[in-house]
Structures are given as C-alpha cells and as structure tokens.
PDB file of N, CA and C in Angstrom:
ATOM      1  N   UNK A   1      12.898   4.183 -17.553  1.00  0.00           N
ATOM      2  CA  UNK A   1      13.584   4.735 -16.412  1.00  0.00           C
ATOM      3  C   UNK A   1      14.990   5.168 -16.774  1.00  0.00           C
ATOM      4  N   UNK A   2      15.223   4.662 -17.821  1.00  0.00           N
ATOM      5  CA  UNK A   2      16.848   5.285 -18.404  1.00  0.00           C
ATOM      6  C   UNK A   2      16.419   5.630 -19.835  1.00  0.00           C
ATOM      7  N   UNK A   3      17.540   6.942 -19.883  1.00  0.00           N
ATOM      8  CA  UNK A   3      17.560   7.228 -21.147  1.00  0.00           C
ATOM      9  C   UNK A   3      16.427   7.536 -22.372  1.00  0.00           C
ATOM     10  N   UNK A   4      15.096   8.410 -21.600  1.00  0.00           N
ATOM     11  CA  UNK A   4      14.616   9.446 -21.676  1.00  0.00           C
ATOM     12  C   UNK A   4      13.254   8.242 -21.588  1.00  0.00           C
ATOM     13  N   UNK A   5      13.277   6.994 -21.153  1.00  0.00           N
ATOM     14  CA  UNK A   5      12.144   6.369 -21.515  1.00  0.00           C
ATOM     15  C   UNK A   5      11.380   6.615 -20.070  1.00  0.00           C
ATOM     16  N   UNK A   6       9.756   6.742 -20.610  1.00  0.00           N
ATOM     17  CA  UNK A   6       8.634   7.120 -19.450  1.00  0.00           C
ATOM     18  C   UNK A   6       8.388   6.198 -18.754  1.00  0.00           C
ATOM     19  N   UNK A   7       7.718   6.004 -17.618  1.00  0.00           N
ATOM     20  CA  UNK A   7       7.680   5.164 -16.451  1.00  0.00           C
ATOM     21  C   UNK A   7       5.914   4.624 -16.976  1.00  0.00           C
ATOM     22  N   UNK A   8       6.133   3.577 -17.000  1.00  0.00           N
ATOM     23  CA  UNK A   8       4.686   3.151 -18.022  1.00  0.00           C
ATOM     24  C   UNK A   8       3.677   3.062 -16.657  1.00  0.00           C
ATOM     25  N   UNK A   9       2.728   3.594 -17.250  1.00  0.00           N
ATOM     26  CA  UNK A   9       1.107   3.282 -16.150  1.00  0.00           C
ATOM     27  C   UNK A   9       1.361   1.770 -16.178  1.00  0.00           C
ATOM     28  N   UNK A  10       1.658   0.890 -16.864  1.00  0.00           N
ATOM     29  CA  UNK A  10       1.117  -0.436 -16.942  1.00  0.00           C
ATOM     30  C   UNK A  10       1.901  -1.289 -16.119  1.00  0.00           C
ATOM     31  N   UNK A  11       3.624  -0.586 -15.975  1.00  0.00           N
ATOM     32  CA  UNK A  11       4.507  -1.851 -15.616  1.00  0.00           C
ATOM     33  C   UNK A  11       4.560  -0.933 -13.766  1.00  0.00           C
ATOM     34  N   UNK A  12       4.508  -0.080 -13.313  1.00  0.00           N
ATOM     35  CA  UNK A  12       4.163   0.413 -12.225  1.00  0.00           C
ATOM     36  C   UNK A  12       3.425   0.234 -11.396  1.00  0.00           C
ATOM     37  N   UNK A  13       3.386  -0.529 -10.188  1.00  0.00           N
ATOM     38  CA  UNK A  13       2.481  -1.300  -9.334  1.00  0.00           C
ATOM     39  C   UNK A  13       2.585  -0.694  -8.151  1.00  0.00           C
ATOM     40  N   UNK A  14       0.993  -0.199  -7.706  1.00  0.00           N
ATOM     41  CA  UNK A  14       0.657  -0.135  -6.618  1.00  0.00           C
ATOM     42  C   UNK A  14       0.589  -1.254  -5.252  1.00  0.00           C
ATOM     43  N   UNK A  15       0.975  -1.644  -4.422  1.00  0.00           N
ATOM     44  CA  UNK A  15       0.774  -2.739  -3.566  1.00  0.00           C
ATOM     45  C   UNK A  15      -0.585  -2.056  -2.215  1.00  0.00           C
ATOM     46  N   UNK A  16      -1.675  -2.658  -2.360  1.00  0.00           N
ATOM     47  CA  UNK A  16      -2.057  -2.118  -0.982  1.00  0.00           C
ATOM     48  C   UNK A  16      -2.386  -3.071   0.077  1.00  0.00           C
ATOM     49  N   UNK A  17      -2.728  -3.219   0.626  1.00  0.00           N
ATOM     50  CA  UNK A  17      -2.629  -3.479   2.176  1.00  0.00           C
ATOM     51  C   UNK A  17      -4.049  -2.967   3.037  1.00  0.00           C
ATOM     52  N   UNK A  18      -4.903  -3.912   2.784  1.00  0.00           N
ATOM     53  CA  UNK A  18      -6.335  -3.697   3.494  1.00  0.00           C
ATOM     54  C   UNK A  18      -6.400  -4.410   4.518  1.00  0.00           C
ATOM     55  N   UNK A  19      -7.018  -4.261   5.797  1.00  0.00           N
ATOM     56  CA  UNK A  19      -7.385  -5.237   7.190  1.00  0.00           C
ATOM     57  C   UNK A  19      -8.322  -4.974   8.105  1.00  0.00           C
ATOM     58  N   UNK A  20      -8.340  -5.741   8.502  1.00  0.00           N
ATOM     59  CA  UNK A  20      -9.197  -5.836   9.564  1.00  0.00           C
ATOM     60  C   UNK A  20      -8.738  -6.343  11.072  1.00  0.00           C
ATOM     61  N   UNK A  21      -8.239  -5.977  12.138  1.00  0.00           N
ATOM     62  CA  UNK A  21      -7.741  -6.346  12.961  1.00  0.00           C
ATOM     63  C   UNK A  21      -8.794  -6.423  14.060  1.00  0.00           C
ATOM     64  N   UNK A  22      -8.792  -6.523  15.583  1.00  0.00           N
ATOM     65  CA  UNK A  22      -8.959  -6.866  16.651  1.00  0.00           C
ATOM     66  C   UNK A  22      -8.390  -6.126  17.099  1.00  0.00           C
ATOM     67  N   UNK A  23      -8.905  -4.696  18.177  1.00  0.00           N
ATOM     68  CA  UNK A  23      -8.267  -4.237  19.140  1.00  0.00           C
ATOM     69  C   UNK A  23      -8.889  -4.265  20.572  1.00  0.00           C
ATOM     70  N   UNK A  24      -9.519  -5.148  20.577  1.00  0.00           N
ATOM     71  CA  UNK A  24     -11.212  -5.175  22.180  1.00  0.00           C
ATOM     72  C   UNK A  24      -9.328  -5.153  23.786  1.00  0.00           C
ATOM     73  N   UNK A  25      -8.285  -6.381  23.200  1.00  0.00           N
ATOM     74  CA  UNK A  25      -7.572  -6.351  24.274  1.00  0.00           C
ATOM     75  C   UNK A  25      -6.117  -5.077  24.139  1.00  0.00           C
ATOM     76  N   UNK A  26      -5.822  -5.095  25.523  1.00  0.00           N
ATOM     77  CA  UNK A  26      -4.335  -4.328  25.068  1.00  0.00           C
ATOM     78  C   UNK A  26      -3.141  -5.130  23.918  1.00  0.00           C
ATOM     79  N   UNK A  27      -3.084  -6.369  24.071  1.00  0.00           N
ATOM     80  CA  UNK A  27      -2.567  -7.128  23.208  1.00  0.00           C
ATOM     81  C   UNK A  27      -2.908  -7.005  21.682  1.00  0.00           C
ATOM     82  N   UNK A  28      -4.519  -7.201  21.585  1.00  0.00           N
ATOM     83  CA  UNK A  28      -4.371  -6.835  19.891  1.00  0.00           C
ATOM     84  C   UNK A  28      -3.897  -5.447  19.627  1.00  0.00           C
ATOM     85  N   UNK A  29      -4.123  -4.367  20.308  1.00  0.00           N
ATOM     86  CA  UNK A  29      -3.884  -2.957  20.034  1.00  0.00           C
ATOM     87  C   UNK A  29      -2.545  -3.109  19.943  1.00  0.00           C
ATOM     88  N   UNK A  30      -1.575  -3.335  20.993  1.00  0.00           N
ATOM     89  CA  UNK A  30      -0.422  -3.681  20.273  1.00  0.00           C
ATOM     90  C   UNK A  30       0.135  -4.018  19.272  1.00  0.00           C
ATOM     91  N   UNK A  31      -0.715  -5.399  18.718  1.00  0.00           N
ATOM     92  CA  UNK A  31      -0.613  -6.223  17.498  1.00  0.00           C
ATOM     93  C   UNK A  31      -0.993  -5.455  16.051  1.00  0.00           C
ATOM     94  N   UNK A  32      -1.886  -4.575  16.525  1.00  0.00           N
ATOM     95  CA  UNK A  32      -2.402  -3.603  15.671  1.00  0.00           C
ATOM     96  C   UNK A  32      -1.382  -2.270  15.159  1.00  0.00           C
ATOM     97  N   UNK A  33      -0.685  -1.990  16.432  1.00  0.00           N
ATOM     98  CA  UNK A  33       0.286  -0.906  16.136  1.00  0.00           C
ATOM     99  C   UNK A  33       1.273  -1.473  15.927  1.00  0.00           C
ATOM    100  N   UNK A  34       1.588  -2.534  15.952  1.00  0.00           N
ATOM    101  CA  UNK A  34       2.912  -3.229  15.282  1.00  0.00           C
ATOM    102  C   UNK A  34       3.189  -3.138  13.752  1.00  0.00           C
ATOM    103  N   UNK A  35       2.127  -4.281  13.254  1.00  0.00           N
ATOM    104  CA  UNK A  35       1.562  -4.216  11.943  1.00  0.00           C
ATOM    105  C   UNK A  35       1.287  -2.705  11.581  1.00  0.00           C
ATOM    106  N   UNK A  36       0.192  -2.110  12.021  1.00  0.00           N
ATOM    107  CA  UNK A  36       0.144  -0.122  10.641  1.00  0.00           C
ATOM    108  C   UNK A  36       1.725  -0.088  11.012  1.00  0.00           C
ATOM    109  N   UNK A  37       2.472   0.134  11.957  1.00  0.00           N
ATOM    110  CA  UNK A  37       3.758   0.687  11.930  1.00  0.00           C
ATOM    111  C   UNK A  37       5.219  -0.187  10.724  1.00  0.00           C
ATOM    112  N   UNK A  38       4.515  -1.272  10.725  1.00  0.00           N
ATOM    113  CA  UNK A  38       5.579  -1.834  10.031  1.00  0.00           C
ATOM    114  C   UNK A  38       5.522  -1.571   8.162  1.00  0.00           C
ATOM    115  N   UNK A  39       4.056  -1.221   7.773  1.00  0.00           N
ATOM    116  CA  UNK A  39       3.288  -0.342   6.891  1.00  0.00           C
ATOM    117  C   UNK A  39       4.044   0.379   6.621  1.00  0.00           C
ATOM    118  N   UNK A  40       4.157   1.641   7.557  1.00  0.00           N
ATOM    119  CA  UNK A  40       4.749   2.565   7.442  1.00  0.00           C
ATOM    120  C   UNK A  40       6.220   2.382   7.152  1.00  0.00           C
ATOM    121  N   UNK A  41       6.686   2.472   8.216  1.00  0.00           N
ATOM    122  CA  UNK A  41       8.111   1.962   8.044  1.00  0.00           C
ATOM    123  C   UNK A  41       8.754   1.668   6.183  1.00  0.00           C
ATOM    124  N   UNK A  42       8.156   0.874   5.777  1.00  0.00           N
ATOM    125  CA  UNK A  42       8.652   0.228   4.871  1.00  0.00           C
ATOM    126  C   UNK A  42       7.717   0.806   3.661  1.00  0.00           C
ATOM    127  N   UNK A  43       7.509   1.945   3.752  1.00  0.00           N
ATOM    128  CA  UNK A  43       7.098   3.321   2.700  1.00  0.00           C
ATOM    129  C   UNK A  43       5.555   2.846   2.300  1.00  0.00           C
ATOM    130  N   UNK A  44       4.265   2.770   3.186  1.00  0.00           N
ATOM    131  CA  UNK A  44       3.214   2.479   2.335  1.00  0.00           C
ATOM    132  C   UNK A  44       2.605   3.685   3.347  1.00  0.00           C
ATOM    133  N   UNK A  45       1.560   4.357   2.909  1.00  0.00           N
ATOM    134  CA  UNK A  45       0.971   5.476   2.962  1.00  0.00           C
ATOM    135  C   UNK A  45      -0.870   5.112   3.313  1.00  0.00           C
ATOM    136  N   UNK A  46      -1.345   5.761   4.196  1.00  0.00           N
ATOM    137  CA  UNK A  46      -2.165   5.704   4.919  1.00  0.00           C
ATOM    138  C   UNK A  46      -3.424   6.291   3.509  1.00  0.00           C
ATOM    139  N   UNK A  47      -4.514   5.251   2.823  1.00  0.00           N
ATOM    140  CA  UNK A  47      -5.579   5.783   1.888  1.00  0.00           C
ATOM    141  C   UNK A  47      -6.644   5.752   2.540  1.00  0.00           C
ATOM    142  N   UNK A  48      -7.086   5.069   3.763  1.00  0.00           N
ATOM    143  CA  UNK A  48      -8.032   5.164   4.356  1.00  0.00           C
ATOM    144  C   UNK A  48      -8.067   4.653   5.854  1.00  0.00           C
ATOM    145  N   UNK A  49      -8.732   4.223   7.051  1.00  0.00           N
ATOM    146  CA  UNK A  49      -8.347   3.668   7.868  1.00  0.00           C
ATOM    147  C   UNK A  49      -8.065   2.248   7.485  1.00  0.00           C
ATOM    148  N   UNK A  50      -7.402   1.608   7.980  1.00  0.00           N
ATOM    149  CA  UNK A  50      -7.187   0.414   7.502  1.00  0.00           C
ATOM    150  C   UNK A  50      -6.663  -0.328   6.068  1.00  0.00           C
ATOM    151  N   UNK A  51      -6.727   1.188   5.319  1.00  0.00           N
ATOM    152  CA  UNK A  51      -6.234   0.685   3.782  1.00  0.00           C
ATOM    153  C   UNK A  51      -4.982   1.747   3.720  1.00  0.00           C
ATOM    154  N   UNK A  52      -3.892   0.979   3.377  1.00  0.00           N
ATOM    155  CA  UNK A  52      -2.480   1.542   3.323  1.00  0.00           C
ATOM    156  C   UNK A  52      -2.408   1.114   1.470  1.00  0.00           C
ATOM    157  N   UNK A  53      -1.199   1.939   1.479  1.00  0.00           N
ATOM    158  CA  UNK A  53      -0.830   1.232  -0.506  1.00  0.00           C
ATOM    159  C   UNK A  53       0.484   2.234  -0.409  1.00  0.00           C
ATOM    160  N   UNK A  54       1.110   1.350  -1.387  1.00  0.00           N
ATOM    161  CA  UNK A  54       2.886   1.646  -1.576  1.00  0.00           C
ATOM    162  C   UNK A  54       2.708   1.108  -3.221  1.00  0.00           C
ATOM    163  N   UNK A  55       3.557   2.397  -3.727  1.00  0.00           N
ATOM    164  CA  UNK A  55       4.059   2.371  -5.211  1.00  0.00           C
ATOM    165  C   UNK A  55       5.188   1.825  -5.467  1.00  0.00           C
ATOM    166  N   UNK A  56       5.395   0.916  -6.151  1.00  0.00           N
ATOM    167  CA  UNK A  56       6.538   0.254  -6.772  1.00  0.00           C
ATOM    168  C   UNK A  56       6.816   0.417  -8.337  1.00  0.00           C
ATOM    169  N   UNK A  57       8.154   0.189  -8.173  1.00  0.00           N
ATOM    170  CA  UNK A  57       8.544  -0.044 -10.076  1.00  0.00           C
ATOM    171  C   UNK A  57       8.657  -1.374 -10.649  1.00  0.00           C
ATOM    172  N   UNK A  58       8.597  -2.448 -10.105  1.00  0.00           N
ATOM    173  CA  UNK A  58       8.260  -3.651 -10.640  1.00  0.00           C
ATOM    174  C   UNK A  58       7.555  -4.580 -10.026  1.00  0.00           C
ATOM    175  N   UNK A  59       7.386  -6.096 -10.208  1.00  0.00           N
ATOM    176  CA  UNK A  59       6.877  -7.423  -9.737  1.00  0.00           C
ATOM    177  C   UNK A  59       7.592  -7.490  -8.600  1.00  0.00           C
ATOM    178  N   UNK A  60       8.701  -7.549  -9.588  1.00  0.00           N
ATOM    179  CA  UNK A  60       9.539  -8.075  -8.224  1.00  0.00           C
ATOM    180  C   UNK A  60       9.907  -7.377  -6.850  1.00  0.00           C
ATOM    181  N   UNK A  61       9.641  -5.864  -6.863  1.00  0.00           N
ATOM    182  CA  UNK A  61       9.691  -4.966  -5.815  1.00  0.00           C
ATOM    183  C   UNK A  61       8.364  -5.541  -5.241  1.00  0.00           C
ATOM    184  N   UNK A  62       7.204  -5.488  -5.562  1.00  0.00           N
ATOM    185  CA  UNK A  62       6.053  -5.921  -5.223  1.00  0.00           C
ATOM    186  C   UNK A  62       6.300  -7.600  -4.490  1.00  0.00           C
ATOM    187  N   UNK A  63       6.838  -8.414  -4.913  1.00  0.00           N
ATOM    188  CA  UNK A  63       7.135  -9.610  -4.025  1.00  0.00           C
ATOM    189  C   UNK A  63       7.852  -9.133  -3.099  1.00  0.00           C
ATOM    190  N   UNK A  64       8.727  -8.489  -3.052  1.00  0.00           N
ATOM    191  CA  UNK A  64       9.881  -8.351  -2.109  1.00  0.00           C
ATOM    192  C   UNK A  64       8.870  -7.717  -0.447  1.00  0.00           C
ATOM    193  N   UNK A  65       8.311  -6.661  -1.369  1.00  0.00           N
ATOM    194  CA  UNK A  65       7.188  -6.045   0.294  1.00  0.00           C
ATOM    195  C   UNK A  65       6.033  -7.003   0.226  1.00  0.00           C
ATOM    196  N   UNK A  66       5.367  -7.834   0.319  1.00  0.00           N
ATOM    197  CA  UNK A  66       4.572  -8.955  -0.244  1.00  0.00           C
ATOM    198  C   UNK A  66       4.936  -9.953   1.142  1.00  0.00           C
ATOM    199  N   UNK A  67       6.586 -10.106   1.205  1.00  0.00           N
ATOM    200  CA  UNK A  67       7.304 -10.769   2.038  1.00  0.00           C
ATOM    201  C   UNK A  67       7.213 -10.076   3.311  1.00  0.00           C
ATOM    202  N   UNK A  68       7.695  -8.686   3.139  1.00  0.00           N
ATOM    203  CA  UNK A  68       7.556  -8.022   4.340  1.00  0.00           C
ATOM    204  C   UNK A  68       6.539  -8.392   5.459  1.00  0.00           C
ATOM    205  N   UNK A  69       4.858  -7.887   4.582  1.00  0.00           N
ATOM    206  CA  UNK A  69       3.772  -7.920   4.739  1.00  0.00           C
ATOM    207  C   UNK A  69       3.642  -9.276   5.699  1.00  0.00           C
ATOM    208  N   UNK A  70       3.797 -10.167   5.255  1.00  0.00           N
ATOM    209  CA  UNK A  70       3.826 -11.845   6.046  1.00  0.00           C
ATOM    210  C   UNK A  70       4.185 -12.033   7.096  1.00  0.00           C
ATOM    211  N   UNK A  71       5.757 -11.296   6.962  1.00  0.00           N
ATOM    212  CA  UNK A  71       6.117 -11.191   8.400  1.00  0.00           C
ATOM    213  C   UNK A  71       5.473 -10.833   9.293  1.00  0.00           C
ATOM    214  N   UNK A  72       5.044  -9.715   8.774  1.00  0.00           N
ATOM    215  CA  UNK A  72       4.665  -8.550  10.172  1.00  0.00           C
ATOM    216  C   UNK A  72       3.510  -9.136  10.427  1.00  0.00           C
ATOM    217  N   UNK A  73       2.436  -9.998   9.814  1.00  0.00           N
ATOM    218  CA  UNK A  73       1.300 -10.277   9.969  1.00  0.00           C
ATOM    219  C   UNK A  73       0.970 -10.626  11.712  1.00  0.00           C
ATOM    220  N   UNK A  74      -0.036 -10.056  12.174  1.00  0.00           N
ATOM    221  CA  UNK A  74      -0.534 -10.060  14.055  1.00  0.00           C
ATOM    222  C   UNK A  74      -1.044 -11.627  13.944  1.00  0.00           C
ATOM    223  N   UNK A  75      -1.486 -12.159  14.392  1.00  0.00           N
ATOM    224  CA  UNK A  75      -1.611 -13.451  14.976  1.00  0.00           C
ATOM    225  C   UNK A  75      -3.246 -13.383  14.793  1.00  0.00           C
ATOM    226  N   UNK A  76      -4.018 -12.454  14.649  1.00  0.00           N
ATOM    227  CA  UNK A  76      -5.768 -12.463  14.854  1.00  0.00           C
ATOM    228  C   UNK A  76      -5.799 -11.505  13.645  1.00  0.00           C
ATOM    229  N   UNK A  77      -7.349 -11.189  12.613  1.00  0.00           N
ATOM    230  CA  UNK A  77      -7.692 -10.662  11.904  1.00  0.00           C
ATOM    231  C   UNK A  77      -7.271 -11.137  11.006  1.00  0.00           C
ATOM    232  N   UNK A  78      -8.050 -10.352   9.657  1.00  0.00           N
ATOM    233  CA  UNK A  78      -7.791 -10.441   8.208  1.00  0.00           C
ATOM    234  C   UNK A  78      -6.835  -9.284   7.974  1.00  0.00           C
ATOM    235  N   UNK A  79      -5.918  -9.787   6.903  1.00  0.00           N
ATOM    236  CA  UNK A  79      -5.440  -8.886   5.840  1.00  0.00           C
ATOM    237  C   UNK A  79      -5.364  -9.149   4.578  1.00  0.00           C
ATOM    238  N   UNK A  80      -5.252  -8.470   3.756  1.00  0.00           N
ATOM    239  CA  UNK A  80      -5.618  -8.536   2.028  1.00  0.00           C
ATOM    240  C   UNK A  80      -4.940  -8.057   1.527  1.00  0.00           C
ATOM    241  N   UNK A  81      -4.113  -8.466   0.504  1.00  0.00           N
ATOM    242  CA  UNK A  81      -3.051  -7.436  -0.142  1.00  0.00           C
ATOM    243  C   UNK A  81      -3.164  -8.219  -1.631  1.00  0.00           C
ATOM    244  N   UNK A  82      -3.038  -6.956  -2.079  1.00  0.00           N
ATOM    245  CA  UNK A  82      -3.656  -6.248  -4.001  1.00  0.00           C
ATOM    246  C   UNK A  82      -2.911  -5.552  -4.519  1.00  0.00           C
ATOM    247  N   UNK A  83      -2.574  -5.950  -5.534  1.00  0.00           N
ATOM    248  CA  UNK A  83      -1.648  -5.347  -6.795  1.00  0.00           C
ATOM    249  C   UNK A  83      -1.835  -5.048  -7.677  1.00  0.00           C
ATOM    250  N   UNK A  84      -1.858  -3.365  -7.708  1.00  0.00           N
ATOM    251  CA  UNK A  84      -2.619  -2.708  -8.914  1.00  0.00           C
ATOM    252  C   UNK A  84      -2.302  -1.856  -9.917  1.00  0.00           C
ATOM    253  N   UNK A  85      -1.869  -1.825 -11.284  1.00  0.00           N
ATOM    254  CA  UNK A  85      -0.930  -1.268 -11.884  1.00  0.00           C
ATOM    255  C   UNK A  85      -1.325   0.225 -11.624  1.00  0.00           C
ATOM    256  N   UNK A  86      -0.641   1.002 -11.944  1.00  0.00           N
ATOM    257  CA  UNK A  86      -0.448   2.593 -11.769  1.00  0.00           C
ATOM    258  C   UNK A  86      -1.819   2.815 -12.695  1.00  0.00           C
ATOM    259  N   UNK A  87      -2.022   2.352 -13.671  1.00  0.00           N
ATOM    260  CA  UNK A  87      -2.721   2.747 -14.657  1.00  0.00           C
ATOM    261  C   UNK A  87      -4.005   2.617 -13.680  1.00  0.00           C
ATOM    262  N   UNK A  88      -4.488   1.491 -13.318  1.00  0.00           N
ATOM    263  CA  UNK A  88      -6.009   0.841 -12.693  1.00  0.00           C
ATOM    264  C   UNK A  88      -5.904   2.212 -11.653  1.00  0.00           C
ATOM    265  N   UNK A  89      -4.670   2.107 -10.371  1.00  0.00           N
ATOM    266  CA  UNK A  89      -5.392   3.137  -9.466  1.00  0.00           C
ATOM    267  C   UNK A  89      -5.980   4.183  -9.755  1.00  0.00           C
ATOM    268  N   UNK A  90      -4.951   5.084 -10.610  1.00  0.00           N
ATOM    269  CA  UNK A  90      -5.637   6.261 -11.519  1.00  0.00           C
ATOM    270  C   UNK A  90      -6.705   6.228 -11.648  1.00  0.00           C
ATOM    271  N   UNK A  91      -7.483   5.233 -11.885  1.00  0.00           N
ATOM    272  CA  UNK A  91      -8.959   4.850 -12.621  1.00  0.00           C
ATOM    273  C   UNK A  91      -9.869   4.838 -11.512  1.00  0.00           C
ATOM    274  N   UNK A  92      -9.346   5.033  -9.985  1.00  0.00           N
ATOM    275  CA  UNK A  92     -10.137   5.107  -8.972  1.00  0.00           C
ATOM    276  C   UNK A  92     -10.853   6.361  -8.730  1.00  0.00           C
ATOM    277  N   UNK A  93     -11.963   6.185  -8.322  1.00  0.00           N
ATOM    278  CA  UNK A  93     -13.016   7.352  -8.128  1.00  0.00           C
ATOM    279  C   UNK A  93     -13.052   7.154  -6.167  1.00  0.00           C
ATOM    280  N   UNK A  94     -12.974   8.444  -6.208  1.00  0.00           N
ATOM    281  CA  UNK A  94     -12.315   8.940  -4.690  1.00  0.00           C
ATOM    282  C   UNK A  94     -13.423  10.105  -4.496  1.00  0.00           C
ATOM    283  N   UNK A  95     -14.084   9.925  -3.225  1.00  0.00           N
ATOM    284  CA  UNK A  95     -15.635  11.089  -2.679  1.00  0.00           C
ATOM    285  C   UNK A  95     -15.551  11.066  -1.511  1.00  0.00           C
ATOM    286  N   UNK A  96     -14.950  12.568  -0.935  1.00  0.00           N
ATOM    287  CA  UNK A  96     -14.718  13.017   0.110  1.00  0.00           C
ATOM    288  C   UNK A  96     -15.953  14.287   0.086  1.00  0.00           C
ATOM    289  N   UNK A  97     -16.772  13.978   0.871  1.00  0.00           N
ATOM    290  CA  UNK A  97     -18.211  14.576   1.425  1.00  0.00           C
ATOM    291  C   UNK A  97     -18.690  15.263   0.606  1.00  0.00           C
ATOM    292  N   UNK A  98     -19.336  14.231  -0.851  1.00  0.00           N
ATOM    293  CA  UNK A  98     -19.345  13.953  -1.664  1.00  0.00           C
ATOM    294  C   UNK A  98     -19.131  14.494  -3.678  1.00  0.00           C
ATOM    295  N   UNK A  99     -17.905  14.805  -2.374  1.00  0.00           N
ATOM    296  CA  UNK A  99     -16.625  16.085  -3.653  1.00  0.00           C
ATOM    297  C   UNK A  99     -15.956  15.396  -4.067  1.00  0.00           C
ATOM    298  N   UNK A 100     -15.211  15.018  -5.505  1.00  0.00           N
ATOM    299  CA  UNK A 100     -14.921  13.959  -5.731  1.00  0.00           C
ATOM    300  C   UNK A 100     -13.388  14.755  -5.793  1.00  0.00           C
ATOM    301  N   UNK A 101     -12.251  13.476  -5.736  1.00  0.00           N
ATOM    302  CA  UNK A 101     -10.818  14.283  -5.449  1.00  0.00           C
ATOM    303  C   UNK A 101     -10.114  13.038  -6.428  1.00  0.00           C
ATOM    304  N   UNK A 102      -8.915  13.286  -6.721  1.00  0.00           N
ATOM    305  CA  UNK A 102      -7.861  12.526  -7.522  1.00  0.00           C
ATOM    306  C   UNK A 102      -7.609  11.840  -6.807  1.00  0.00           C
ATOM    307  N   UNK A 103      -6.696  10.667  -7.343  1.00  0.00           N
ATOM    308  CA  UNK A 103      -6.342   9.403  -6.513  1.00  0.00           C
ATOM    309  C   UNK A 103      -4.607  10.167  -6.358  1.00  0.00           C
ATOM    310  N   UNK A 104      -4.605   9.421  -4.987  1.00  0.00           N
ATOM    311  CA  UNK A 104      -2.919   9.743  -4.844  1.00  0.00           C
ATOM    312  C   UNK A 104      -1.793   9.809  -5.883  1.00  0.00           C
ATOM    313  N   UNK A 105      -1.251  10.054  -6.096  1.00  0.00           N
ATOM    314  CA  UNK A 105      -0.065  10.106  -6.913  1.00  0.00           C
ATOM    315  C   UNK A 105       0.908   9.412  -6.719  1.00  0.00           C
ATOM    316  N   UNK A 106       2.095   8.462  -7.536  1.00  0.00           N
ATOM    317  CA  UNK A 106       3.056   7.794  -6.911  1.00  0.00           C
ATOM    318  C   UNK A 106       3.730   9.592  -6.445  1.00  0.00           C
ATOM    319  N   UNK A 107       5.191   9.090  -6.218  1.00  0.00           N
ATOM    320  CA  UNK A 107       5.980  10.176  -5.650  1.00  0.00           C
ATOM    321  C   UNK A 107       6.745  10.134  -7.076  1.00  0.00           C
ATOM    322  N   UNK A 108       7.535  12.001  -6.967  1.00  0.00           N
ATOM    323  CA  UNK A 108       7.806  12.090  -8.288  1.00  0.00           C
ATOM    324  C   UNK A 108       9.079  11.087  -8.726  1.00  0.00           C
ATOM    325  N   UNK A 109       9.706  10.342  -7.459  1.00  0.00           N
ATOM    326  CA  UNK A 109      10.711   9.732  -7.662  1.00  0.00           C
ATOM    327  C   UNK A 109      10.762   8.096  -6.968  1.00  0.00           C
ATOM    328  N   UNK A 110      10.185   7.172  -7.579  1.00  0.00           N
ATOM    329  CA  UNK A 110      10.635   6.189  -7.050  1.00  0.00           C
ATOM    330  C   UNK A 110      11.911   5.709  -6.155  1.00  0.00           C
ATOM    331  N   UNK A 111      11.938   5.092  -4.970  1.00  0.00           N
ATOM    332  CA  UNK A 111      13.165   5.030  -4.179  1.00  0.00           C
ATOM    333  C   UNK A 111      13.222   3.373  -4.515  1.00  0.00           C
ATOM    334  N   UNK A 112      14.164   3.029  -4.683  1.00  0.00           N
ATOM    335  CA  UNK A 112      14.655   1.591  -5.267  1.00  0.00           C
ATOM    336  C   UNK A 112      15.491   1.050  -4.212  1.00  0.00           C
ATOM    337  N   UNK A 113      15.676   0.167  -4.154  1.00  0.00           N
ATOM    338  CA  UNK A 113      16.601  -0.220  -2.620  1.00  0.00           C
ATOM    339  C   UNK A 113      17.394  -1.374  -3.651  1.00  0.00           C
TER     340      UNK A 113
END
C-alpha cells in the first residue's frame, strides 16, 4: 500500500454478512430494516438478498466491523459472518440465468478510517 507495493489477494479480506431474519410482524420488519441498513451504512454492499460483504485491508479492519455487526444484531433470526481473503472471493463462480458473471470487485480505493 506504500511505495509502489501491490495490495496482496491474500492479506485483503472480504467480510460478509449472511441472514436470515423474521419479518411475519411489523416489529421484525423493523428489526430487519434496522440491521440491512446498518450493513449499509457502514460500507457493505448488497451480493444477494440477504447476503451483504464489505472489503477490507486488514484483520484488524475486519474485527473492528465484526463489532459493528454485534451491535446491530435484531433480537430474532440467524446471522453468519465470514471472512474471506480477496484471493478465495475471486475464486467464486457467480450464474445469473445461467450466464456466468465475475465476482464483485473490491473498489479501486480502499477507504481506511
């Protein structure tokens, strides 16, 4: 990241964010738009319904939203969260009606806080 060195597939971590919620009352739907919104908010990107994922540059960025994630957690349902180096997502096979497409891309610029 300094001084002409490349951003390694290996040390680059994807975080995603899979669930399963409860929306039958107005309350979980709430609970539901709390949580995807807090997703968002805090830069993770919509891969499927229910499966969000955010690119990071280290572990420790990855703990830091890890924490986030906990917080925001709704009170009912599952959630799952997976950490996957840049290299592995790449390696994902993606079939949209049954055309096969590239896996997302980080962004060309990591934002670091």
């Amino acid at each position: 990241m300094g001084r002409g060195r490349e951003i390694s597939g290996y040390r680059t971590l994807w975080l995603v964010a899979m669930f399963d919620l409860p929306v039958q009352t107005p309350q979980d739907r709430k609970n539901y738009t709390q949580f995807r919104k807090a997703l968002l908010e805090d830069g993770f990107m919509m891969l499927q319904f229910s499966v969000y994922a955010r690119p990071l540059a280290s572990e420790d960025a990855a703990m830091a939203h890890r924490r986030l994630i906990r917080r925001s957690l709704p009170p009912e349902g599952e959630v799952r969260v997976l950490t996957l180096t840049d290299h592995q997502f790449g390696k994902m096979e993606i079939y949209y009606a049954r055309k096969r497409r590239d896996p997302e891309g980080a962004p060309s610029q990591l934002m670091l806080f």
